[in-house]
Every structure is written in structure tokens, then in C-alpha cells.
PDB file of N, CA and C in Angstrom:
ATOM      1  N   UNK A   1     105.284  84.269  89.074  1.00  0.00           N
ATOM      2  CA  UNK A   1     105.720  84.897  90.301  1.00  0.00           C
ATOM      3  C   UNK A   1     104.978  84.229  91.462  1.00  0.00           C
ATOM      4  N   UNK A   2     105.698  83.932  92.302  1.00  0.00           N
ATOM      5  CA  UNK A   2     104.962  82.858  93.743  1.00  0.00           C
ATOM      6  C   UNK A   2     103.839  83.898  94.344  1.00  0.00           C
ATOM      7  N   UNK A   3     103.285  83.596  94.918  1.00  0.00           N
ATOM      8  CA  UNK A   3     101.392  84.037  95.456  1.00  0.00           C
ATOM      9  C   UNK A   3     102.630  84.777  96.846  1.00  0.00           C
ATOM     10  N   UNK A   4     102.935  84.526  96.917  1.00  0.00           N
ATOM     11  CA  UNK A   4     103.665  84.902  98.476  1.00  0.00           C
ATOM     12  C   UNK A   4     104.266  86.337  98.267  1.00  0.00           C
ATOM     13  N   UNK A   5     104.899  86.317  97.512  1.00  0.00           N
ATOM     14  CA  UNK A   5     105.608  87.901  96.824  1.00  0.00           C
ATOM     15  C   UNK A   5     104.747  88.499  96.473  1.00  0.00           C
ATOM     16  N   UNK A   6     103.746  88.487  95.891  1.00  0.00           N
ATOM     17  CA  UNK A   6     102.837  89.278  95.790  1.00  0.00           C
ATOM     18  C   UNK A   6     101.676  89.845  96.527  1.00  0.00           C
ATOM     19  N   UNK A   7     101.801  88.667  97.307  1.00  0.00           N
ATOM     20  CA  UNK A   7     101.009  89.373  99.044  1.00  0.00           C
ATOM     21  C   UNK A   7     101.551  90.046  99.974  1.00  0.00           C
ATOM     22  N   UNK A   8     103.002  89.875  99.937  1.00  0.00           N
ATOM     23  CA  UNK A   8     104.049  90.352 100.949  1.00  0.00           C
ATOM     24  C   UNK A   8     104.105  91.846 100.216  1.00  0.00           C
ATOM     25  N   UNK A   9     104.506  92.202  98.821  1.00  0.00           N
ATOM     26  CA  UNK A   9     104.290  93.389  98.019  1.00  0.00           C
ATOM     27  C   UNK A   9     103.048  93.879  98.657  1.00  0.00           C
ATOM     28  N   UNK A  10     101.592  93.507  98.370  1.00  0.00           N
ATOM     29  CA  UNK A  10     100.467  94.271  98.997  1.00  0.00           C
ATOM     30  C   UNK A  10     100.861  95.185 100.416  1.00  0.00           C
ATOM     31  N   UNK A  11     101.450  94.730 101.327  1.00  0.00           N
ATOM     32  CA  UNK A  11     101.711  94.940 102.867  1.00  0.00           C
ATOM     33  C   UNK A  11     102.938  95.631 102.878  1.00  0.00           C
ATOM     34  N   UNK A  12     103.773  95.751 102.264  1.00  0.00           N
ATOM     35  CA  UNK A  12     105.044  95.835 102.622  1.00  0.00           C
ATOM     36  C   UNK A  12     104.976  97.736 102.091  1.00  0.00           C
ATOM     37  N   UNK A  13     103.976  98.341 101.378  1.00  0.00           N
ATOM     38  CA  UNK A  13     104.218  99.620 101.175  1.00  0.00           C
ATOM     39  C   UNK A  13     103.497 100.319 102.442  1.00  0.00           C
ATOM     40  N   UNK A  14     102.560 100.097 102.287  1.00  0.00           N
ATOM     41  CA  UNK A  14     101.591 100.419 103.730  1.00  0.00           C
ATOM     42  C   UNK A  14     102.102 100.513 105.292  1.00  0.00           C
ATOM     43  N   UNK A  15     102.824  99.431 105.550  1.00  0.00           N
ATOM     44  CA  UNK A  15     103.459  99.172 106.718  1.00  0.00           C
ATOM     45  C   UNK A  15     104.740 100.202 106.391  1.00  0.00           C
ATOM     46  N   UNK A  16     106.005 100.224 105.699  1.00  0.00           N
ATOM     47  CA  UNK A  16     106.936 101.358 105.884  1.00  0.00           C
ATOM     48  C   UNK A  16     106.199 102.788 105.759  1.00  0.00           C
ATOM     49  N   UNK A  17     104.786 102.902 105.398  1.00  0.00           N
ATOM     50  CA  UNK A  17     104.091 104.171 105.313  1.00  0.00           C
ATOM     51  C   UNK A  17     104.085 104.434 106.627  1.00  0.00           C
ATOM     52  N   UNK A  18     103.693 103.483 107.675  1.00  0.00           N
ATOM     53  CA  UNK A  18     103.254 103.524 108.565  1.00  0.00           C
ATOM     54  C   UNK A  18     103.998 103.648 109.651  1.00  0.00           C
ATOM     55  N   UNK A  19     105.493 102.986 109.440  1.00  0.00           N
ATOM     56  CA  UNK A  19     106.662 103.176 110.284  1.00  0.00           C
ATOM     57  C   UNK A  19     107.338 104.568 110.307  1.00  0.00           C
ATOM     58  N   UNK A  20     107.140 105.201 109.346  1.00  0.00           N
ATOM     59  CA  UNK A  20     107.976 106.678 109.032  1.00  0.00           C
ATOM     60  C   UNK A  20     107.072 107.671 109.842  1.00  0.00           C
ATOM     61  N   UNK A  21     105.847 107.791 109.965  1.00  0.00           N
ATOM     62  CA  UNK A  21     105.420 108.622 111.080  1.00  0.00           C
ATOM     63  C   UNK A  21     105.177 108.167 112.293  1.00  0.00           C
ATOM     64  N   UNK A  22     105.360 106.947 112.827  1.00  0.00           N
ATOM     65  CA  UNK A  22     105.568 106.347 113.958  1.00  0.00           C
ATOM     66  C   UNK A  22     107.237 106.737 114.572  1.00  0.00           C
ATOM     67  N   UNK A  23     107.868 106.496 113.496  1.00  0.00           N
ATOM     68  CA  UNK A  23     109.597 107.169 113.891  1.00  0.00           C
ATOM     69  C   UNK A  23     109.415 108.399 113.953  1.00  0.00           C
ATOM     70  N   UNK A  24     109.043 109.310 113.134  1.00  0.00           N
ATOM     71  CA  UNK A  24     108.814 110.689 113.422  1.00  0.00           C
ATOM     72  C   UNK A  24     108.549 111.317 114.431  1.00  0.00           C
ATOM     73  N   UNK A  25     107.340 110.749 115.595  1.00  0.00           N
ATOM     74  CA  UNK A  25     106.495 110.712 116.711  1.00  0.00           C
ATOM     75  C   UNK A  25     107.466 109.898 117.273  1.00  0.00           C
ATOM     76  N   UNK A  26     108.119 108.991 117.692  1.00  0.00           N
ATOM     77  CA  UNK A  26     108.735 108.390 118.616  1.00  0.00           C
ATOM     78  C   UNK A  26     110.364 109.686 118.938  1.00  0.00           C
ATOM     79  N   UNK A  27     110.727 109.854 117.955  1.00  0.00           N
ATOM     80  CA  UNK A  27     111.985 110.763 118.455  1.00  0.00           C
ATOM     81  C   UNK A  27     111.689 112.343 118.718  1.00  0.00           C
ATOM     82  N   UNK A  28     110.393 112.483 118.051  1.00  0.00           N
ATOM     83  CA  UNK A  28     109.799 114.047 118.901  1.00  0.00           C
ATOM     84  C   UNK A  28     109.476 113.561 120.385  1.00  0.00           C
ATOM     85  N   UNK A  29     109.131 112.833 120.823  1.00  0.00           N
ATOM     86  CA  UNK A  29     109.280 112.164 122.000  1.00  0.00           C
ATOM     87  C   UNK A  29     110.315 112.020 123.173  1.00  0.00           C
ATOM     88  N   UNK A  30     110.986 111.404 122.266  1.00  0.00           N
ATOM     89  CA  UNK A  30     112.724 111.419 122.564  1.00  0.00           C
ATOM     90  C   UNK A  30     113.275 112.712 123.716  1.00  0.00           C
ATOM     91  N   UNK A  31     112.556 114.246 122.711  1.00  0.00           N
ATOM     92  CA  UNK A  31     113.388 115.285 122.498  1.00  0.00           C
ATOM     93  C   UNK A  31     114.186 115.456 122.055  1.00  0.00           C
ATOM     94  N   UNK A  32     114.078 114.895 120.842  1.00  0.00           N
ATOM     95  CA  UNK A  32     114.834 115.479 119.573  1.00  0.00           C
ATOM     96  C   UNK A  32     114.468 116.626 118.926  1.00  0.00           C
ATOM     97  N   UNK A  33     115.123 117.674 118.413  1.00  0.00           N
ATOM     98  CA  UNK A  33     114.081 118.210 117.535  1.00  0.00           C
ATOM     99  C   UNK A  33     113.427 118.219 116.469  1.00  0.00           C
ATOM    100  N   UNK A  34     112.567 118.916 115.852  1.00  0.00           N
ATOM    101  CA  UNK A  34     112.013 118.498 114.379  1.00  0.00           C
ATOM    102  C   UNK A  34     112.644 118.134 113.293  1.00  0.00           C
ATOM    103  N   UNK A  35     114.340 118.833 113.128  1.00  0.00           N
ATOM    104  CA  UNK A  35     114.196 118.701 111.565  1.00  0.00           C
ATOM    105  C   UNK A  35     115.239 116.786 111.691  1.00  0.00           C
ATOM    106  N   UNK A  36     115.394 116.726 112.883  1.00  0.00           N
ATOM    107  CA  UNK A  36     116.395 115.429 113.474  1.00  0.00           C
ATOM    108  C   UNK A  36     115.193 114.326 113.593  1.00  0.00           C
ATOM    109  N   UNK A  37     114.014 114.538 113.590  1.00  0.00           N
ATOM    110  CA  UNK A  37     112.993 113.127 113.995  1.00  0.00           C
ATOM    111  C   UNK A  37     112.627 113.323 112.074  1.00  0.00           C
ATOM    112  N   UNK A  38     112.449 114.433 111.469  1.00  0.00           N
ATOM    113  CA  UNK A  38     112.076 114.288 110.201  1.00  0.00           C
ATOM    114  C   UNK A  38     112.863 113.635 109.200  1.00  0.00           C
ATOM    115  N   UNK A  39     114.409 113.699 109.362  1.00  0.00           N
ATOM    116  CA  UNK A  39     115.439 113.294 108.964  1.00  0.00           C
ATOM    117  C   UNK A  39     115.512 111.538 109.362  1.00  0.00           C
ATOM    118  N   UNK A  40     115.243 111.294 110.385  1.00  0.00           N
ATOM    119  CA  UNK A  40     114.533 109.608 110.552  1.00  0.00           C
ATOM    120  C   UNK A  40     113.776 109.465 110.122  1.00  0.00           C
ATOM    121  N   UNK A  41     112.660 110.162 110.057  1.00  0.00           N
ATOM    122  CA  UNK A  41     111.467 109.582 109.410  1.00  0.00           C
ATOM    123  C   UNK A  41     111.837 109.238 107.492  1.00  0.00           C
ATOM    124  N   UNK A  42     112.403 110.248 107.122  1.00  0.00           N
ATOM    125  CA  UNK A  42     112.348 110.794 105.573  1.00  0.00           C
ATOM    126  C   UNK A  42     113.673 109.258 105.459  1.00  0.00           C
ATOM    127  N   UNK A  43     114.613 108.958 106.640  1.00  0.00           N
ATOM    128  CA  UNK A  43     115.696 108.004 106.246  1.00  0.00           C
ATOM    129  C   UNK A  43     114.903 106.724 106.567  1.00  0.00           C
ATOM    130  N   UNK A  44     113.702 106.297 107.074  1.00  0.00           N
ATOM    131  CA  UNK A  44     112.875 104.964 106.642  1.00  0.00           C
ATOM    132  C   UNK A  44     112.360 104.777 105.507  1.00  0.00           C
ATOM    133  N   UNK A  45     112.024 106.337 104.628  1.00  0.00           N
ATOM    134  CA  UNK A  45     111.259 105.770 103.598  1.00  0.00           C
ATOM    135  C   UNK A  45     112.812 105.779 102.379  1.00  0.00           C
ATOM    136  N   UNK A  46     113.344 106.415 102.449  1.00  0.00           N
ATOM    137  CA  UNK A  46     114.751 106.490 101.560  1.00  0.00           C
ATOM    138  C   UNK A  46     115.086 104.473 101.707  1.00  0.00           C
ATOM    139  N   UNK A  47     115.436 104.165 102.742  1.00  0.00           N
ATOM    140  CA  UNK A  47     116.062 103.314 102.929  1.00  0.00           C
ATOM    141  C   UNK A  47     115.312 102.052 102.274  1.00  0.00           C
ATOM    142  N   UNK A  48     113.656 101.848 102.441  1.00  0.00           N
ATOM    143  CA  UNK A  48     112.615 100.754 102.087  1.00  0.00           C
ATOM    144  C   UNK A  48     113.083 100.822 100.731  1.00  0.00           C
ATOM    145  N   UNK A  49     113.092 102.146  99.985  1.00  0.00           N
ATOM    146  CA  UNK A  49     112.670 102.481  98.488  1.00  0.00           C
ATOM    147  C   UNK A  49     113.298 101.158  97.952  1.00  0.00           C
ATOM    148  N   UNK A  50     114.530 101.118  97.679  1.00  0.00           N
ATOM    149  CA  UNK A  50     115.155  99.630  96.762  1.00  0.00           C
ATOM    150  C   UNK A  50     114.266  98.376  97.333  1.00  0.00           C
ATOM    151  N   UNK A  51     114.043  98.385  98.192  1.00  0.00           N
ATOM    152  CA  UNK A  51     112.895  96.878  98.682  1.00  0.00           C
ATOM    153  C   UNK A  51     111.812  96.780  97.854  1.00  0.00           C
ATOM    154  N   UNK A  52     111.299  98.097  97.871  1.00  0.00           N
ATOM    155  CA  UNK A  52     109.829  98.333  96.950  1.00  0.00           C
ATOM    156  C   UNK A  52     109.691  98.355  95.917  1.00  0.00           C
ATOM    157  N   UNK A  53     111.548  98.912  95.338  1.00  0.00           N
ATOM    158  CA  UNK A  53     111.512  98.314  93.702  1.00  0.00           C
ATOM    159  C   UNK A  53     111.705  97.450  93.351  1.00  0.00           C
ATOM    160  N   UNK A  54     112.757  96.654  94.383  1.00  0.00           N
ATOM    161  CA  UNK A  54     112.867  95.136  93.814  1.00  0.00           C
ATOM    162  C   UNK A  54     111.691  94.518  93.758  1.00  0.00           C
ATOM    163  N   UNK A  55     110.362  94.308  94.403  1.00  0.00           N
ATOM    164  CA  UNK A  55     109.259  93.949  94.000  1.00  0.00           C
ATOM    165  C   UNK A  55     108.108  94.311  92.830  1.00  0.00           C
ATOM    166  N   UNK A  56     108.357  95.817  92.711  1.00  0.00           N
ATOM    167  CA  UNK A  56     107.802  96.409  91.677  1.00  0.00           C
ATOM    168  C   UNK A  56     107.919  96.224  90.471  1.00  0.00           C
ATOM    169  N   UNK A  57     109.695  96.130  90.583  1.00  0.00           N
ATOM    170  CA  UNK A  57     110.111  95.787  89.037  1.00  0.00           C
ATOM    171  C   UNK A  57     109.272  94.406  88.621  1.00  0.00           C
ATOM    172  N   UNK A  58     109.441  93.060  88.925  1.00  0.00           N
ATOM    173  CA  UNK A  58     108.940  92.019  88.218  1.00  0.00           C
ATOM    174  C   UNK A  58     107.350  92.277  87.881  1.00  0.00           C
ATOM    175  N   UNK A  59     106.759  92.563  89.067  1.00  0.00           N
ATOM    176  CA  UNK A  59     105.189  92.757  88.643  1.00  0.00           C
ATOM    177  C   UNK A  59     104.910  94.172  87.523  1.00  0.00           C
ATOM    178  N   UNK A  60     105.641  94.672  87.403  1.00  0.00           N
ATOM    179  CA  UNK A  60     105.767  95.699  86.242  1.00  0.00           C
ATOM    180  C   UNK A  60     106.268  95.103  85.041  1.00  0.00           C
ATOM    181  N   UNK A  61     106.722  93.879  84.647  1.00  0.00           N
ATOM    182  CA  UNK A  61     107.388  93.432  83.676  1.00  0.00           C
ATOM    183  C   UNK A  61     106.038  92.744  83.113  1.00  0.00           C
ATOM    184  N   UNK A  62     105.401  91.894  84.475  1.00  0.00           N
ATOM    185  CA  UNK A  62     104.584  91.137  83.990  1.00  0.00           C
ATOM    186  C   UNK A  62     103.142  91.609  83.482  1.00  0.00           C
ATOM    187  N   UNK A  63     103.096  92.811  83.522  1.00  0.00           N
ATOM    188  CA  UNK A  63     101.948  93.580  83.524  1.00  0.00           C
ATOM    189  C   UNK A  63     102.163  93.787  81.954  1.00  0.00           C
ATOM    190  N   UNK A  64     103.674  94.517  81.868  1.00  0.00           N
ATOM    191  CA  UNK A  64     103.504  94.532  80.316  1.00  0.00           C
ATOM    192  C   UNK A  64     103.890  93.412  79.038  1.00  0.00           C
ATOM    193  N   UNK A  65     104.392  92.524  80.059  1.00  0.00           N
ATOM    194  CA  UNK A  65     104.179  90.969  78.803  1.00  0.00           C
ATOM    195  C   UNK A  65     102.116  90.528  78.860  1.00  0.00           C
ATOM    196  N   UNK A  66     101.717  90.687  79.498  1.00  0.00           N
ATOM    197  CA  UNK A  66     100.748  90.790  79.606  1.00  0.00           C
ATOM    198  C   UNK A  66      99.595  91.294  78.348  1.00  0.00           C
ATOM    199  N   UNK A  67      99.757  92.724  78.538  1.00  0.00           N
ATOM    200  CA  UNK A  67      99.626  93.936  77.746  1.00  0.00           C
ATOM    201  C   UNK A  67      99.951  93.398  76.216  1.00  0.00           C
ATOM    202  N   UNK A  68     100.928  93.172  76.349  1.00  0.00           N
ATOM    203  CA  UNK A  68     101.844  92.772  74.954  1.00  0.00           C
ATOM    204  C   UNK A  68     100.848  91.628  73.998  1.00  0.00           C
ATOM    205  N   UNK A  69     100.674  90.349  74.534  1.00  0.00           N
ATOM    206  CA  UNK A  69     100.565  88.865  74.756  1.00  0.00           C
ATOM    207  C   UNK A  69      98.654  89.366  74.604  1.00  0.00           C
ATOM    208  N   UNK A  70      98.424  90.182  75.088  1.00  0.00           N
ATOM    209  CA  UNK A  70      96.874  90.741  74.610  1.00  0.00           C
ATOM    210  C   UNK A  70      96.515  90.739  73.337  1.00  0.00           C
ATOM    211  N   UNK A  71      97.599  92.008  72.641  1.00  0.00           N
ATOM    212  CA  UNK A  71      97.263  92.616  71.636  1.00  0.00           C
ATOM    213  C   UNK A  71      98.313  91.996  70.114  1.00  0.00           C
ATOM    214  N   UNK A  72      98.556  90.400  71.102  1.00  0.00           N
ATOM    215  CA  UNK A  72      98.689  89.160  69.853  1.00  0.00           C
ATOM    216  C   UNK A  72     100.182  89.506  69.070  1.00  0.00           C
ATOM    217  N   UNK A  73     101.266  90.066  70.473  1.00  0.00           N
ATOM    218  CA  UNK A  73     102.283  90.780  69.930  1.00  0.00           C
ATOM    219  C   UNK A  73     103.644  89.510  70.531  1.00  0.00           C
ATOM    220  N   UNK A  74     104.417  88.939  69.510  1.00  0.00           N
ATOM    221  CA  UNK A  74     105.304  88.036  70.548  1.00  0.00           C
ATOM    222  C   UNK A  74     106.878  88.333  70.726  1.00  0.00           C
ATOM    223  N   UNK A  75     107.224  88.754  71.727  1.00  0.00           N
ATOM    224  CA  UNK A  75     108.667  89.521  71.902  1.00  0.00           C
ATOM    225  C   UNK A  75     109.684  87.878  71.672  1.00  0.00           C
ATOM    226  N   UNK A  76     110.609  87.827  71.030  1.00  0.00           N
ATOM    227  CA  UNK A  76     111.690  87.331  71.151  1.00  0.00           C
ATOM    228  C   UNK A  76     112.971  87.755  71.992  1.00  0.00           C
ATOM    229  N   UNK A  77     112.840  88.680  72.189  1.00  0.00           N
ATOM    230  CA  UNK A  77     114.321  89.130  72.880  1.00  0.00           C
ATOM    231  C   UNK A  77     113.972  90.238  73.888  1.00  0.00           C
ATOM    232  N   UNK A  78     114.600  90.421  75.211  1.00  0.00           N
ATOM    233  CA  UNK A  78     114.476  91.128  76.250  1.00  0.00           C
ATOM    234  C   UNK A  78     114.281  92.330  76.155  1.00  0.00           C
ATOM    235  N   UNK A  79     115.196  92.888  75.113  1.00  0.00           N
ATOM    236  CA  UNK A  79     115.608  94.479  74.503  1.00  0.00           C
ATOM    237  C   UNK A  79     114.242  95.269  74.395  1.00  0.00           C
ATOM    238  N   UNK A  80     113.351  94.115  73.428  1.00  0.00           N
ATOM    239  CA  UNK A  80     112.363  94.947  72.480  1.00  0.00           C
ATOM    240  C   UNK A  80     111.296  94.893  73.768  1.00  0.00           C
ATOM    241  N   UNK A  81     111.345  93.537  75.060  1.00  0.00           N
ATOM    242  CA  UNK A  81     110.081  94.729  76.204  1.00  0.00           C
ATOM    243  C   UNK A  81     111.008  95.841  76.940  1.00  0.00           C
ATOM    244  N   UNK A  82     111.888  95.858  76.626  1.00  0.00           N
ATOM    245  CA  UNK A  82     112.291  97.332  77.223  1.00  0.00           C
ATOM    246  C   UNK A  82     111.703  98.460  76.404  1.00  0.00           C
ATOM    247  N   UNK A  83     112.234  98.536  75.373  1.00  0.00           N
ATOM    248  CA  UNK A  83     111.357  99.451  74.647  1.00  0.00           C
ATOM    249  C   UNK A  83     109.871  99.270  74.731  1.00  0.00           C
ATOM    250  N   UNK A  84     109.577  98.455  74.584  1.00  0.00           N
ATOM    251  CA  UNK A  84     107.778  98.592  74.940  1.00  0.00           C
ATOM    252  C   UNK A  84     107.480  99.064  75.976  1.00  0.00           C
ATOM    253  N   UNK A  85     107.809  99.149  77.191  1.00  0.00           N
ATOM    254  CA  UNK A  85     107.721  99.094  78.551  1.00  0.00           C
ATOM    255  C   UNK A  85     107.520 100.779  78.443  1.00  0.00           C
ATOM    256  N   UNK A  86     108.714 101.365  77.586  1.00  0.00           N
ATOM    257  CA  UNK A  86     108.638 102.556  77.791  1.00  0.00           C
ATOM    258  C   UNK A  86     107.134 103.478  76.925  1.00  0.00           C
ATOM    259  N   UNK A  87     107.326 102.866  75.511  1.00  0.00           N
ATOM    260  CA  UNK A  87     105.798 103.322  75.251  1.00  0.00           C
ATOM    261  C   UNK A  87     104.489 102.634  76.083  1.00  0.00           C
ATOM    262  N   UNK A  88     104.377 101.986  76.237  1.00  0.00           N
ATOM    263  CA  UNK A  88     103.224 101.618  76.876  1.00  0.00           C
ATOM    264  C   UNK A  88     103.139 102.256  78.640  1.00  0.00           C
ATOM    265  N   UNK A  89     103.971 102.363  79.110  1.00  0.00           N
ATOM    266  CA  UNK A  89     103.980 102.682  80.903  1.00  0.00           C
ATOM    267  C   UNK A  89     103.802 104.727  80.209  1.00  0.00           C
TER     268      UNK A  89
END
């Protein structure tokens, strides 16, 4: 996995943490009311979520070929780290 995706992953949860109560506070501002600036706020973090898994997923794969590749175990076929994935996570 490139050094770049995985630094951009570090930053990229923190910062939409950080945008959802900044939107929250910007449209109470506005004069909007609460449950209408919460409903922005709650639709930044809805919206990131697939971003955060598409990154999650690979470094979660590699964690458990990892894991696997430790304990001197060698997968041939995709199927069987799915099933591992699930006992081990």
C-alpha cells in the first residue's frame, strides 16, 4: 500500500471530525435552527463514512494477512481470509 494512503488515512478521520462541528456552529450562526444545523452536521459525517471505508478496508486486510503470515499460516484463495478476518477481528 503507497506511504501516501496511509498518511492521508491518518488525517482524513480527524479533519471530517472536525468539519461536522464547525458545520454545526456555522449554520447555528446562519439562524438556522438546531435540529436543521444538526442534520448538516450528522450529513458530513454520513456522507465521509464510504471515504473512510474505502481506506479502512485495505489496511484491515493487511493487518490480517499479517496476523495470518505470523502464525506460519498460508492462504491460497481470497475466500478463506474472509473467513479468517471474521474470527480473528
Amino acid at each position: 500500500m503507497p506511504r501516501w494512503l496511509i498518511r492521508s488515512q491518518e488525517y482524513f478521520v480527524p479533519v471530517v471530525m472536525g468539519i461536522s462541528p464547525i458545520t454545526f456552529i456555522a449554520w447555528l450562526a446562519l439562524g438556522y435552527d438546531f435540529s436543521f444545523a444538526l442534520n448538516c452536521a450528522i450529513a458530513v459525517l454520513v456522507i465521509s463514512r464510504p471515504c473512510s471505508l474505502g481506506l479502512a478496508t485495505p489496511v484491515a486486510i493487511m493487518v490480517v494477512q499479517e496476523r495470518v503470515l505470523k502464525n506460519g499460516i498460508l492462504l491460497n484463495l481470497p475466500m478463506h481470509l474472509r473467513q479468517l478476518t471474521v474470527l480473528i477481528l
